[in-house]
Protein backbone atom coordinates (compact mmCIF):
# COMPACT_ATOMS: atom_id res chain seq x y z
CA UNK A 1 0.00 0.00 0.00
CA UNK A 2 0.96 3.46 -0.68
CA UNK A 3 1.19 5.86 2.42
CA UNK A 4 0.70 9.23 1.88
CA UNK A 5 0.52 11.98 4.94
CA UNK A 6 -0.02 15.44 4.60
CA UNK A 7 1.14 17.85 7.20
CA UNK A 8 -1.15 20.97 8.07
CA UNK A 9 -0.73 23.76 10.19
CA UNK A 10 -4.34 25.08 10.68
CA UNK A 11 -4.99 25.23 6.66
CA UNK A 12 -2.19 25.43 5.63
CA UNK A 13 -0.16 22.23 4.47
CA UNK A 14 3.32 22.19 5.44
CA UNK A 15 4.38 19.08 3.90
CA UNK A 16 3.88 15.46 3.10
CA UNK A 17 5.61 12.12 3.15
CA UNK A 18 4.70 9.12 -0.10
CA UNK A 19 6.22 5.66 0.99
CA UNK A 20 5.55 2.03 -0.10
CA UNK A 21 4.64 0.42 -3.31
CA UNK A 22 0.48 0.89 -3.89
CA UNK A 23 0.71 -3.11 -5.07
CA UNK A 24 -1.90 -2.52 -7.95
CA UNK A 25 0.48 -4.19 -10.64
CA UNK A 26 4.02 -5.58 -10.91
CA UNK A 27 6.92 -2.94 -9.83
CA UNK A 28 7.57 -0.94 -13.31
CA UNK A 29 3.85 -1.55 -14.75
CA UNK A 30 1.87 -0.21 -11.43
CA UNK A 31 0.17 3.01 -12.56
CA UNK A 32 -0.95 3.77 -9.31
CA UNK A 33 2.22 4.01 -8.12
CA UNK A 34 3.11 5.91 -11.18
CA UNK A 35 0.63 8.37 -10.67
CA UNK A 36 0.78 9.02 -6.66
CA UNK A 37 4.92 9.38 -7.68
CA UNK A 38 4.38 11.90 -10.58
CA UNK A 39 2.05 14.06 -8.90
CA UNK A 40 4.29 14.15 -5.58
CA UNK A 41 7.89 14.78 -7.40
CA UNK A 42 5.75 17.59 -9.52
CA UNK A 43 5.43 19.27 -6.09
CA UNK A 44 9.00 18.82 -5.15
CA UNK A 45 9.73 19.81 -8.52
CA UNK A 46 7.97 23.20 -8.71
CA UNK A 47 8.33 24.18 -5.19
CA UNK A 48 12.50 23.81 -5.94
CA UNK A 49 12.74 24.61 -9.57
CA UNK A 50 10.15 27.00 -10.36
CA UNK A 51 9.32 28.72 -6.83
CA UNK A 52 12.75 28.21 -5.96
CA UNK A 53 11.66 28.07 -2.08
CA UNK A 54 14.63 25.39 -1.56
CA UNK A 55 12.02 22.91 0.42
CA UNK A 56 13.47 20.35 2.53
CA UNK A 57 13.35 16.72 0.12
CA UNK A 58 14.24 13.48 1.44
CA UNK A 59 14.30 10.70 -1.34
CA UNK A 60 14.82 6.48 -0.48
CA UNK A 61 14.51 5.13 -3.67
CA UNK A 62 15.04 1.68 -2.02
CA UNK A 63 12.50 1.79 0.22
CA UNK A 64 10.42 3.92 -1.97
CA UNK A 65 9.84 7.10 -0.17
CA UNK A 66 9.56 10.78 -0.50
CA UNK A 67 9.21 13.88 1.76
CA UNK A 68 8.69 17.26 1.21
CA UNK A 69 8.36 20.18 3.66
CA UNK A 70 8.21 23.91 3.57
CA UNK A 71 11.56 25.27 5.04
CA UNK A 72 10.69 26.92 8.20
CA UNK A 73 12.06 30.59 6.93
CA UNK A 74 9.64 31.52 3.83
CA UNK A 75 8.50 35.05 3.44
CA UNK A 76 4.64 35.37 3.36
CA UNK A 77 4.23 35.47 0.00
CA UNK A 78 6.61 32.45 -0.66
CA UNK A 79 4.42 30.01 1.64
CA UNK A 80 1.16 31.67 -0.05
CA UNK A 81 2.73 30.52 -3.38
CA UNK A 82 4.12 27.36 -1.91
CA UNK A 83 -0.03 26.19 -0.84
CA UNK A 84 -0.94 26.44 -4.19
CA UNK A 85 1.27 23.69 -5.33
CA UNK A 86 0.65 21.39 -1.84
CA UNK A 87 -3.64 22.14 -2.47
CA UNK A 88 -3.11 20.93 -5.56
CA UNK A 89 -1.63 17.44 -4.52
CA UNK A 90 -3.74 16.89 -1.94
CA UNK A 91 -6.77 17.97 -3.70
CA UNK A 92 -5.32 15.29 -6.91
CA UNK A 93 -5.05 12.61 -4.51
CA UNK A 94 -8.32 12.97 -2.90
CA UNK A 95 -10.10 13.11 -6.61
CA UNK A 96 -7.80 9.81 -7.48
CA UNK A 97 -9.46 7.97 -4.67
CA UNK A 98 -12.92 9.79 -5.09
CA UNK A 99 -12.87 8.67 -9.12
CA UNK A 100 -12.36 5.05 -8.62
CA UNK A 101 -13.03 4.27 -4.85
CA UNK A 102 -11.73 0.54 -5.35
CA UNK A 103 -7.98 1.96 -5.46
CA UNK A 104 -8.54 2.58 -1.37
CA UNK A 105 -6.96 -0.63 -0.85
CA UNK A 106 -3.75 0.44 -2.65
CA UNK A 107 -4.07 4.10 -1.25
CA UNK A 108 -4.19 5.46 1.84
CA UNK A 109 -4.28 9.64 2.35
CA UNK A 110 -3.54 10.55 6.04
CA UNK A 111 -4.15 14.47 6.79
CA UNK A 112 -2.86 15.45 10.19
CA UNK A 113 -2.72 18.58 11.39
CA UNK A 114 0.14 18.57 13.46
CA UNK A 115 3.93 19.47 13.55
CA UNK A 116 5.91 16.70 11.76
């Protein structure tokens, strides 16, 4: 199953963590995994690349696992810009589960709203 935790501060996410394999199809053919992985690296992607907010990324390819969190020292309208990337994932991953409910058994989406 794939794991995937978001982080909130009252509503506003701070950050998430995607680990395990979703276990839909074989390793290099599981399009679950695929997408949960595309839309998550996206994230990292434009919150480093295009934002260039230099988020805090930790990557185990081995044990497939990703996290991503805010750094701690963003200007106002850095973490404003920053939310409309991390809305967008979580928001993508809740439709993903909404649009075909049987992929809850490969899926789970955590939100807590607490310091990770």
């Amino acid at each position: 199953m794939t794991n995937v935790q978001i982080y909130k501060q009252n509503d506003n996410i701070i950050g998430f963590n995607v680990s395990g394999h979703s276990g839909y199809s074989e390793a290099g053919s599981d399009i679950v995994c695929s997408a949960i992985s595309s839309l998550a690296q996206s994230v990292c992607v434009g919150l480093e690349n295009v934002l260039k907010l230099k988020p805090i990324i930790k990557i185990d390819e081995k044990n497939a696992y990703l996290s991503c969190f805010l750094n701690k020292t963003l200007k106002e309208k850095q973490f404003s810009d920053a939310q409309i990337l991390l809305k967008t994932f979580e928001k993508s991953v809740q439709l993903l589960l909404i649009g075909d409910k049987k992929l809850k058994k490969y899926v789970k989406l955590e939100v807590k709203n607490e310091i990770h």
